[in-house]
PDB file of N, CA and C in Angstrom:
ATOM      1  N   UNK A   1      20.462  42.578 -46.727  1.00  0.00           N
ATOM      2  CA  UNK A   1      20.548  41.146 -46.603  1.00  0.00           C
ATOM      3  C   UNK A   1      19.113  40.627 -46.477  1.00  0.00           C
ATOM      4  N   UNK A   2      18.600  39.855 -47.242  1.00  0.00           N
ATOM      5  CA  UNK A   2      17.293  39.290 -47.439  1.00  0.00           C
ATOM      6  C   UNK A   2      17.773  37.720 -47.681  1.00  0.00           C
ATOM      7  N   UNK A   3      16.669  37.271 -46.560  1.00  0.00           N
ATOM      8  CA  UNK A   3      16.427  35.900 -46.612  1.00  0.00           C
ATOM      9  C   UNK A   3      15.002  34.960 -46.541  1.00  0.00           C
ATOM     10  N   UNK A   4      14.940  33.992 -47.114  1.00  0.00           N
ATOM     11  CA  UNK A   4      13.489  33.425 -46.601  1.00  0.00           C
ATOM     12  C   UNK A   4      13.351  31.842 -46.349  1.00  0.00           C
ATOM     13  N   UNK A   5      12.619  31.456 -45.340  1.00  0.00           N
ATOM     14  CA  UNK A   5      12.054  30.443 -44.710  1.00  0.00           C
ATOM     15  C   UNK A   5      11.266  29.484 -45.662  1.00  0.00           C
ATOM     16  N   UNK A   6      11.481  28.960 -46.582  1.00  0.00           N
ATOM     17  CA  UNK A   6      10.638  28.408 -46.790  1.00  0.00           C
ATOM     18  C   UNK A   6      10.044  26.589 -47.101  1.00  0.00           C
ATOM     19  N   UNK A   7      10.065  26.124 -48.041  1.00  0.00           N
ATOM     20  CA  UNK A   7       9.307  24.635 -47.948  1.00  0.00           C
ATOM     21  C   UNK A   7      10.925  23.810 -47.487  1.00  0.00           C
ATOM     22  N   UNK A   8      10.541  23.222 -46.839  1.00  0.00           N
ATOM     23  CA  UNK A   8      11.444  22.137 -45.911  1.00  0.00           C
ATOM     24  C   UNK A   8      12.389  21.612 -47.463  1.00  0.00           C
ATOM     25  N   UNK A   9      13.965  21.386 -46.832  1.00  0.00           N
ATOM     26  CA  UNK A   9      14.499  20.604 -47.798  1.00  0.00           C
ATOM     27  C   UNK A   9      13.732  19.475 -48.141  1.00  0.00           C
ATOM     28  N   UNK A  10      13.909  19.154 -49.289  1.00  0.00           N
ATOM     29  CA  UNK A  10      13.872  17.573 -49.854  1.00  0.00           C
ATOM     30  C   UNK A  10      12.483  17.412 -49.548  1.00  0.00           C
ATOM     31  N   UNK A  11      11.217  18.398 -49.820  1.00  0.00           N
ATOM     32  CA  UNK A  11      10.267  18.342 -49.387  1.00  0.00           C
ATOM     33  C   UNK A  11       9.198  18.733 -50.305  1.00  0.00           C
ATOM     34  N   UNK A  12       8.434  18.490 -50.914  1.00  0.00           N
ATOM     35  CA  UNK A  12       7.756  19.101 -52.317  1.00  0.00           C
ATOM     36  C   UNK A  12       6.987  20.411 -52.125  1.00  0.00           C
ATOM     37  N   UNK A  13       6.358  21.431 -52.517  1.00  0.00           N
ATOM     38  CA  UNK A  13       5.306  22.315 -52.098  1.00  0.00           C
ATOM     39  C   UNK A  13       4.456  21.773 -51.738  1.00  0.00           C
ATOM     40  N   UNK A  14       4.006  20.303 -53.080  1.00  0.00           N
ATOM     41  CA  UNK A  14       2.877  20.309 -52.841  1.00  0.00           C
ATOM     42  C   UNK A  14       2.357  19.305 -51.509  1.00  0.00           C
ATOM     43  N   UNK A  15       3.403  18.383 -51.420  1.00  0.00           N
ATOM     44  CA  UNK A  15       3.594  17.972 -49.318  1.00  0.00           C
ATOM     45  C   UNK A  15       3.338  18.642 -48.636  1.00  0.00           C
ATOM     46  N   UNK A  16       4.348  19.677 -48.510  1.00  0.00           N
ATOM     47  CA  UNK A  16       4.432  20.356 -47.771  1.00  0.00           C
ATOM     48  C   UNK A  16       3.122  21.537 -47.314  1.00  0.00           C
ATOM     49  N   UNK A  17       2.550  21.572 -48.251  1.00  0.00           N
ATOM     50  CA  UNK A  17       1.727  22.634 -48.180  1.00  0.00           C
ATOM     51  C   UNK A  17       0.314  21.298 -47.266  1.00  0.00           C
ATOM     52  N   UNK A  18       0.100  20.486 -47.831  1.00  0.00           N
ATOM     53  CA  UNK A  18      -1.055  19.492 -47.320  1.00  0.00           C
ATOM     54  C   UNK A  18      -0.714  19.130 -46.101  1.00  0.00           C
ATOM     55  N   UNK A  19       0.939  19.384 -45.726  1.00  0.00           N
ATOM     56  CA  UNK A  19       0.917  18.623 -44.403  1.00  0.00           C
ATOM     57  C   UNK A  19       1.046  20.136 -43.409  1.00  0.00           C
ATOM     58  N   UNK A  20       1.204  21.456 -44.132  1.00  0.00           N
ATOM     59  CA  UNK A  20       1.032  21.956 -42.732  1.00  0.00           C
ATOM     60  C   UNK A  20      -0.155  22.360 -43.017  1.00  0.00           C
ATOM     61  N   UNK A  21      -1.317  22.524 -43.666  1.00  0.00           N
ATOM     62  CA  UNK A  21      -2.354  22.802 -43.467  1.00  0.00           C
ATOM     63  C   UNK A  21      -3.262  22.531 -42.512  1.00  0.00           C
ATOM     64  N   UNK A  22      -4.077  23.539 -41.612  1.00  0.00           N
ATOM     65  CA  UNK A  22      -4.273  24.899 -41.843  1.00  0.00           C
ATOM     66  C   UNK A  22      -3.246  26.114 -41.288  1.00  0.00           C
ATOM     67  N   UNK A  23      -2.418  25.790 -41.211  1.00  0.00           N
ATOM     68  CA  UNK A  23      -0.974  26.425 -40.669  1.00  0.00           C
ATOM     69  C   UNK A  23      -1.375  26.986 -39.123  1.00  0.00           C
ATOM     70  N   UNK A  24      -2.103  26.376 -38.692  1.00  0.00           N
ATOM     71  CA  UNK A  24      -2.384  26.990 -37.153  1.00  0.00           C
ATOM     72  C   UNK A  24      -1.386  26.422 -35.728  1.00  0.00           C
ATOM     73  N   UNK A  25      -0.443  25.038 -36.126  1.00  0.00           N
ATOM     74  CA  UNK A  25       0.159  24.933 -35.175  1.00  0.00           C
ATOM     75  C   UNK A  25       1.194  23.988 -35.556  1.00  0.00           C
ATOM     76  N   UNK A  26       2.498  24.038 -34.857  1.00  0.00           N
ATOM     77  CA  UNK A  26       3.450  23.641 -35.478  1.00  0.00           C
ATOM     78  C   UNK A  26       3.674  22.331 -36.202  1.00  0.00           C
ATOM     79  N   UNK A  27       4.059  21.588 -37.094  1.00  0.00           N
ATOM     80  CA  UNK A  27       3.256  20.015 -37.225  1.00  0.00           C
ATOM     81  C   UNK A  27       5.059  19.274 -37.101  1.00  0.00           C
ATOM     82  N   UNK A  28       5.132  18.092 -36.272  1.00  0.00           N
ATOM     83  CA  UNK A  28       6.221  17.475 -36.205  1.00  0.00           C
ATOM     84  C   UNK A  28       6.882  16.807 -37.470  1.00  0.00           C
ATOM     85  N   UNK A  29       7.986  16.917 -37.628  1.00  0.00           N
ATOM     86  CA  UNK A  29       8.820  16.524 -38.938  1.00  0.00           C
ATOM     87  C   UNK A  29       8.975  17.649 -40.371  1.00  0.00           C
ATOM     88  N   UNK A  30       8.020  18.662 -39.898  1.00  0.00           N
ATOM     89  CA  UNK A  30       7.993  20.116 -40.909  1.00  0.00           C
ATOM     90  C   UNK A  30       9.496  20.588 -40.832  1.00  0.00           C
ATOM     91  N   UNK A  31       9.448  21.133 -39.558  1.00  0.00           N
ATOM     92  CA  UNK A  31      11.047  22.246 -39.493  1.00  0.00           C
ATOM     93  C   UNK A  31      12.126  21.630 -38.822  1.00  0.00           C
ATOM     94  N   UNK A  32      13.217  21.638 -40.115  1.00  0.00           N
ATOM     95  CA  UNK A  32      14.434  20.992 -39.473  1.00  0.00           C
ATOM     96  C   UNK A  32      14.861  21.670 -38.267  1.00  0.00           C
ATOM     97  N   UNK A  33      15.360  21.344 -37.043  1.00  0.00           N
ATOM     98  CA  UNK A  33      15.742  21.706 -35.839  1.00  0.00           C
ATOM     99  C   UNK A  33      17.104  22.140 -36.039  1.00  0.00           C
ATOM    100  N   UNK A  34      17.811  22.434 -37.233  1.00  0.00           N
ATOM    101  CA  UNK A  34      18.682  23.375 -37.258  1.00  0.00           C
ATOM    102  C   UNK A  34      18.797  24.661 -38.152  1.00  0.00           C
ATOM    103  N   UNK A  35      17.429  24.392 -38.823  1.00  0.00           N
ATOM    104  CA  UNK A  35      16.772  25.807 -39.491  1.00  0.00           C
ATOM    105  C   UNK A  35      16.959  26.920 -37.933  1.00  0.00           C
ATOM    106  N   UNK A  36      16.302  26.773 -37.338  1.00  0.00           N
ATOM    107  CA  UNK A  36      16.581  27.819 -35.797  1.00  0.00           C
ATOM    108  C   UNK A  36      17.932  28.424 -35.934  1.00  0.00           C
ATOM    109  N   UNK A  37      19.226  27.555 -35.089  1.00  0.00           N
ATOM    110  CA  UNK A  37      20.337  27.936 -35.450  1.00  0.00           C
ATOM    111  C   UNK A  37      20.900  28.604 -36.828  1.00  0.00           C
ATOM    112  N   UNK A  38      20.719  27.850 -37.813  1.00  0.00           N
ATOM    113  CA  UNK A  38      21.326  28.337 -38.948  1.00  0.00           C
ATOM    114  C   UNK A  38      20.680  29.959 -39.293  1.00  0.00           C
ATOM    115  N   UNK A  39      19.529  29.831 -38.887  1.00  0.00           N
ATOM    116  CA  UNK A  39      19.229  31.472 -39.532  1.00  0.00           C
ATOM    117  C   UNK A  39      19.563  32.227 -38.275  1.00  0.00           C
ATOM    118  N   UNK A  40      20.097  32.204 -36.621  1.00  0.00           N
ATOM    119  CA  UNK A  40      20.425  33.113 -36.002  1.00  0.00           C
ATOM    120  C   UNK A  40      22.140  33.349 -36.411  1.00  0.00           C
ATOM    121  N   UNK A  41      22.802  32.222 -37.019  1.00  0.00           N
ATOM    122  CA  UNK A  41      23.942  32.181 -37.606  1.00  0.00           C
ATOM    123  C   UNK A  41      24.248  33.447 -38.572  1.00  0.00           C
ATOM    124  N   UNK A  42      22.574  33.356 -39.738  1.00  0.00           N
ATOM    125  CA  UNK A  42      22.841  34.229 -40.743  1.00  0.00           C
ATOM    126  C   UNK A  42      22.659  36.046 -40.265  1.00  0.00           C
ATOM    127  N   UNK A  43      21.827  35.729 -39.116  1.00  0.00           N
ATOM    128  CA  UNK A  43      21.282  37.069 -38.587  1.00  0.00           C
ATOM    129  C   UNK A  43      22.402  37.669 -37.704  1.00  0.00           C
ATOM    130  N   UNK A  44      23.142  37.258 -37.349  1.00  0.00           N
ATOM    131  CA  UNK A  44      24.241  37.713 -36.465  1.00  0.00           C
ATOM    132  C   UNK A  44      26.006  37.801 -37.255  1.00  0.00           C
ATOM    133  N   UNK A  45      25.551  37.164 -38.559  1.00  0.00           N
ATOM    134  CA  UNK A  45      26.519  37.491 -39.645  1.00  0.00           C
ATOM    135  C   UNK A  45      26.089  39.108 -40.169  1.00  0.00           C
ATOM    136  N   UNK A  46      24.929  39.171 -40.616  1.00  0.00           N
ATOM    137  CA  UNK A  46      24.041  40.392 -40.799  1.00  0.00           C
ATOM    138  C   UNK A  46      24.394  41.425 -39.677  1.00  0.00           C
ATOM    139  N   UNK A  47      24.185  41.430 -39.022  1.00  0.00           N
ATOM    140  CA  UNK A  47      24.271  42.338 -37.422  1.00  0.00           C
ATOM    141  C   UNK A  47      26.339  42.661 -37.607  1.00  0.00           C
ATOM    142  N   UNK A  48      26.586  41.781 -37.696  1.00  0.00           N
ATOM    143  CA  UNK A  48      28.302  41.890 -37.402  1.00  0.00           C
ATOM    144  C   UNK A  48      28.815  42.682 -38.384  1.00  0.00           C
ATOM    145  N   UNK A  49      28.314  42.543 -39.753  1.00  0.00           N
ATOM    146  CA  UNK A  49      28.525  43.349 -41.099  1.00  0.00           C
ATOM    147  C   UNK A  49      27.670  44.551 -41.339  1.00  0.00           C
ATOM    148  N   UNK A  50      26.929  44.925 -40.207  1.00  0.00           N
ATOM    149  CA  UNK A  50      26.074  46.394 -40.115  1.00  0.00           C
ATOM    150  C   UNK A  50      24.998  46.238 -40.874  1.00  0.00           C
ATOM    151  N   UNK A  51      24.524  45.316 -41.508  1.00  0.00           N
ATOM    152  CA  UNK A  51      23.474  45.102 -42.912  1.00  0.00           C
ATOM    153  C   UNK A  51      22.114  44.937 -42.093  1.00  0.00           C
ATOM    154  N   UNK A  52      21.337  45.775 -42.924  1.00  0.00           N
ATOM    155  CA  UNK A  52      19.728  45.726 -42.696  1.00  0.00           C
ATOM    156  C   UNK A  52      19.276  44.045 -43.294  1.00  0.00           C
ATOM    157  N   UNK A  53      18.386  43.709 -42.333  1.00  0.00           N
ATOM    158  CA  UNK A  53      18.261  41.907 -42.686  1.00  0.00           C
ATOM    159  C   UNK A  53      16.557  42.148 -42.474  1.00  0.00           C
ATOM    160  N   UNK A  54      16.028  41.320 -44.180  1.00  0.00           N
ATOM    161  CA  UNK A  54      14.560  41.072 -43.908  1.00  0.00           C
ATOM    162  C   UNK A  54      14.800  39.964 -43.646  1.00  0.00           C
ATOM    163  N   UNK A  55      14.020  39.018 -43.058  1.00  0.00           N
ATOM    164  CA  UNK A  55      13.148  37.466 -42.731  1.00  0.00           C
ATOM    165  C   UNK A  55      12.129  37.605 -43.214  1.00  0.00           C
ATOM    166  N   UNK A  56      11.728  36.616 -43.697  1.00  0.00           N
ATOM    167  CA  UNK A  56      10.358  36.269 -44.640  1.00  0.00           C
ATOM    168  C   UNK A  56      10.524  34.843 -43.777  1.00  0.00           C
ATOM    169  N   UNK A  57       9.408  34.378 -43.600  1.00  0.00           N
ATOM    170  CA  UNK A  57       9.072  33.173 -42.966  1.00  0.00           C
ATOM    171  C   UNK A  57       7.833  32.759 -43.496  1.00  0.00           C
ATOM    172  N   UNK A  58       7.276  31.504 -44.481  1.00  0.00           N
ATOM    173  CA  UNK A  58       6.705  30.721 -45.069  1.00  0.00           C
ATOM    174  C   UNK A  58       5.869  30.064 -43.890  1.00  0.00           C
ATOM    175  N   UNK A  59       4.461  30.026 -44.020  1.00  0.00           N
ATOM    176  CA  UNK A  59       4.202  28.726 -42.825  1.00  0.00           C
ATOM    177  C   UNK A  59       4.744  27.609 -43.462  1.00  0.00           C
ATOM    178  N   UNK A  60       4.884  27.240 -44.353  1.00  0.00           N
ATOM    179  CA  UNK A  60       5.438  25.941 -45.367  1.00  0.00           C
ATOM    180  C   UNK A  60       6.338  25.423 -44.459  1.00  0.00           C
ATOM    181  N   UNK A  61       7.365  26.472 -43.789  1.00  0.00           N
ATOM    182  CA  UNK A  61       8.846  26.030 -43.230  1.00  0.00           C
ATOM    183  C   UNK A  61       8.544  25.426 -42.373  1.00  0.00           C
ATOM    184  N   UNK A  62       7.584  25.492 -41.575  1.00  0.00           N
ATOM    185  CA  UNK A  62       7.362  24.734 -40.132  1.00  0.00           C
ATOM    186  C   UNK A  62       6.052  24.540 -39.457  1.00  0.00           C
ATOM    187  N   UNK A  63       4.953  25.020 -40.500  1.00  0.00           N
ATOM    188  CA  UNK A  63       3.421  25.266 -40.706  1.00  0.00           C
ATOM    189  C   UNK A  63       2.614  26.068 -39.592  1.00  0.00           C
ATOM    190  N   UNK A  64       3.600  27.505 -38.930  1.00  0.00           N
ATOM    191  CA  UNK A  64       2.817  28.141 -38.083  1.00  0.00           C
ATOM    192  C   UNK A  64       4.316  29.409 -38.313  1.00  0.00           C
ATOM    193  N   UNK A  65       4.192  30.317 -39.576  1.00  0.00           N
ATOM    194  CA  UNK A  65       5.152  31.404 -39.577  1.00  0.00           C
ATOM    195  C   UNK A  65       5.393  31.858 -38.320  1.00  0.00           C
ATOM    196  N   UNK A  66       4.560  32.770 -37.583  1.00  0.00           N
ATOM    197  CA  UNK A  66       4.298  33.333 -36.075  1.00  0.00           C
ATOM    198  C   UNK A  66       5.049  32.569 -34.977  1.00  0.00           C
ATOM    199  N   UNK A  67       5.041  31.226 -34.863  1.00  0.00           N
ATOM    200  CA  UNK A  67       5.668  30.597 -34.517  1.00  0.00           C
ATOM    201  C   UNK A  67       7.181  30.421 -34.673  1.00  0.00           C
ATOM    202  N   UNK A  68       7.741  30.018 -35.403  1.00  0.00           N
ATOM    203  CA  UNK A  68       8.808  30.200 -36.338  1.00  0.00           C
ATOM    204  C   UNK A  68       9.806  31.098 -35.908  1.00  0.00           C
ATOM    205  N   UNK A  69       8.852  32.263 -36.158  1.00  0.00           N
ATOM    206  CA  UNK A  69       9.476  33.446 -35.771  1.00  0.00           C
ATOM    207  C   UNK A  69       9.474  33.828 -34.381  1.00  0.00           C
ATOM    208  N   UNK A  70       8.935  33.402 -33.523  1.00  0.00           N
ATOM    209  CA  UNK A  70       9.007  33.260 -31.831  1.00  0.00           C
ATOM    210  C   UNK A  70       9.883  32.734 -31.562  1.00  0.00           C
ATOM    211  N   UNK A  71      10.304  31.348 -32.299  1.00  0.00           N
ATOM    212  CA  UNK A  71      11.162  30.755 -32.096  1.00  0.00           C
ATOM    213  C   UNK A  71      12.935  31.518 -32.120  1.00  0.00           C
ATOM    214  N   UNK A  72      12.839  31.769 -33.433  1.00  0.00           N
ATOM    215  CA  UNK A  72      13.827  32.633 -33.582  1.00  0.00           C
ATOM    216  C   UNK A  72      14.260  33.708 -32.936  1.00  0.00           C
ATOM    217  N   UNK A  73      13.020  34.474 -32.399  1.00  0.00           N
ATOM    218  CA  UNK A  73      12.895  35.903 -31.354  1.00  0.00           C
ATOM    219  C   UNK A  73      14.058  35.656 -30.009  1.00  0.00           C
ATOM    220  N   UNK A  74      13.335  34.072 -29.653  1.00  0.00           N
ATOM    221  CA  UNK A  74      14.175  33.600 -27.947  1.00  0.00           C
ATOM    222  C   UNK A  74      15.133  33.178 -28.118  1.00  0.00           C
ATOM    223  N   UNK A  75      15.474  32.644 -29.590  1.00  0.00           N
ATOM    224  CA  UNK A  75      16.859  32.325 -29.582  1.00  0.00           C
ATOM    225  C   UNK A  75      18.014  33.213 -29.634  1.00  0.00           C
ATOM    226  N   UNK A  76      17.398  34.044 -30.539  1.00  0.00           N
ATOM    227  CA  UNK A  76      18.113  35.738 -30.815  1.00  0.00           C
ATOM    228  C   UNK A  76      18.848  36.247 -29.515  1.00  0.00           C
ATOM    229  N   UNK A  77      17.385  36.564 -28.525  1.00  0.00           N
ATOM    230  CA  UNK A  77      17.684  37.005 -27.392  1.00  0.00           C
ATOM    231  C   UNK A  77      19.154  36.364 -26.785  1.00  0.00           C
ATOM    232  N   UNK A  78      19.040  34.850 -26.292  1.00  0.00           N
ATOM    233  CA  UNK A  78      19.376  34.128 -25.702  1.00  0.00           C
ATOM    234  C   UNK A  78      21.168  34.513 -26.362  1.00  0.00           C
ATOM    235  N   UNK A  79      21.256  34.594 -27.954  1.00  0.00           N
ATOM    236  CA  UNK A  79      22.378  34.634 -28.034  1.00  0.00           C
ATOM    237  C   UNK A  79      23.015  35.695 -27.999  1.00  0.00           C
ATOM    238  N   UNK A  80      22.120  36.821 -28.095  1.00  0.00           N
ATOM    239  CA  UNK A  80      23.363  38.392 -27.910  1.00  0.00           C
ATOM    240  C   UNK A  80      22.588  38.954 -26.751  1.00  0.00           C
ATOM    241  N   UNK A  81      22.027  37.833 -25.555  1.00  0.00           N
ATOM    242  CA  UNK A  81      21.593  38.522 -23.834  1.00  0.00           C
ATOM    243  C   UNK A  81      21.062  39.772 -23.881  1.00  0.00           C
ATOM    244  N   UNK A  82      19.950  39.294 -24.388  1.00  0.00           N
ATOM    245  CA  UNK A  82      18.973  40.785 -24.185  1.00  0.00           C
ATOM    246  C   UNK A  82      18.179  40.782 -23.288  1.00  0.00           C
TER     247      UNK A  82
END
């Protein structure tokens, strides 16, 4: 199961790319606030069906990948109490 993070709906590259530049910290109105949920949705569909799951995460999606993916890390936790 492979998935990836990348330029915001309804959002161009080439926006998107100017507005999170230099991708060093998260920029407001980048990442929809249910991108989070929806991909622990897909990751715990993954997990339930035994399937090996990559994430690829774009800074595009929310203009700080590392981030992104922190995000996702505590939510993870939070939902199968680790």
């Amino acid at each position: 199961m492979r998935f990836r993070l990348m330029t915001p709906l309804r959002m161009s590259y080439e926006y998107s790319y100017a507005k999170a530049f230099p991708f060093d910290k998260m920029v407001d109105g980048m990442m929809n606030a249910e991108m989070i949920d929806d991909t622990i949705e897909i990751i715990m569909e993954g997990i339930r069906g035994r399937k090996r799951i990559n994430l690829i995460i774009n800074d595009r999606a929310g203009s700080n990948a590392p981030m992104i993916a922190q995000q996702i890390a505590k939510r993870l936790q939070e939902v199968i109490n680790i």
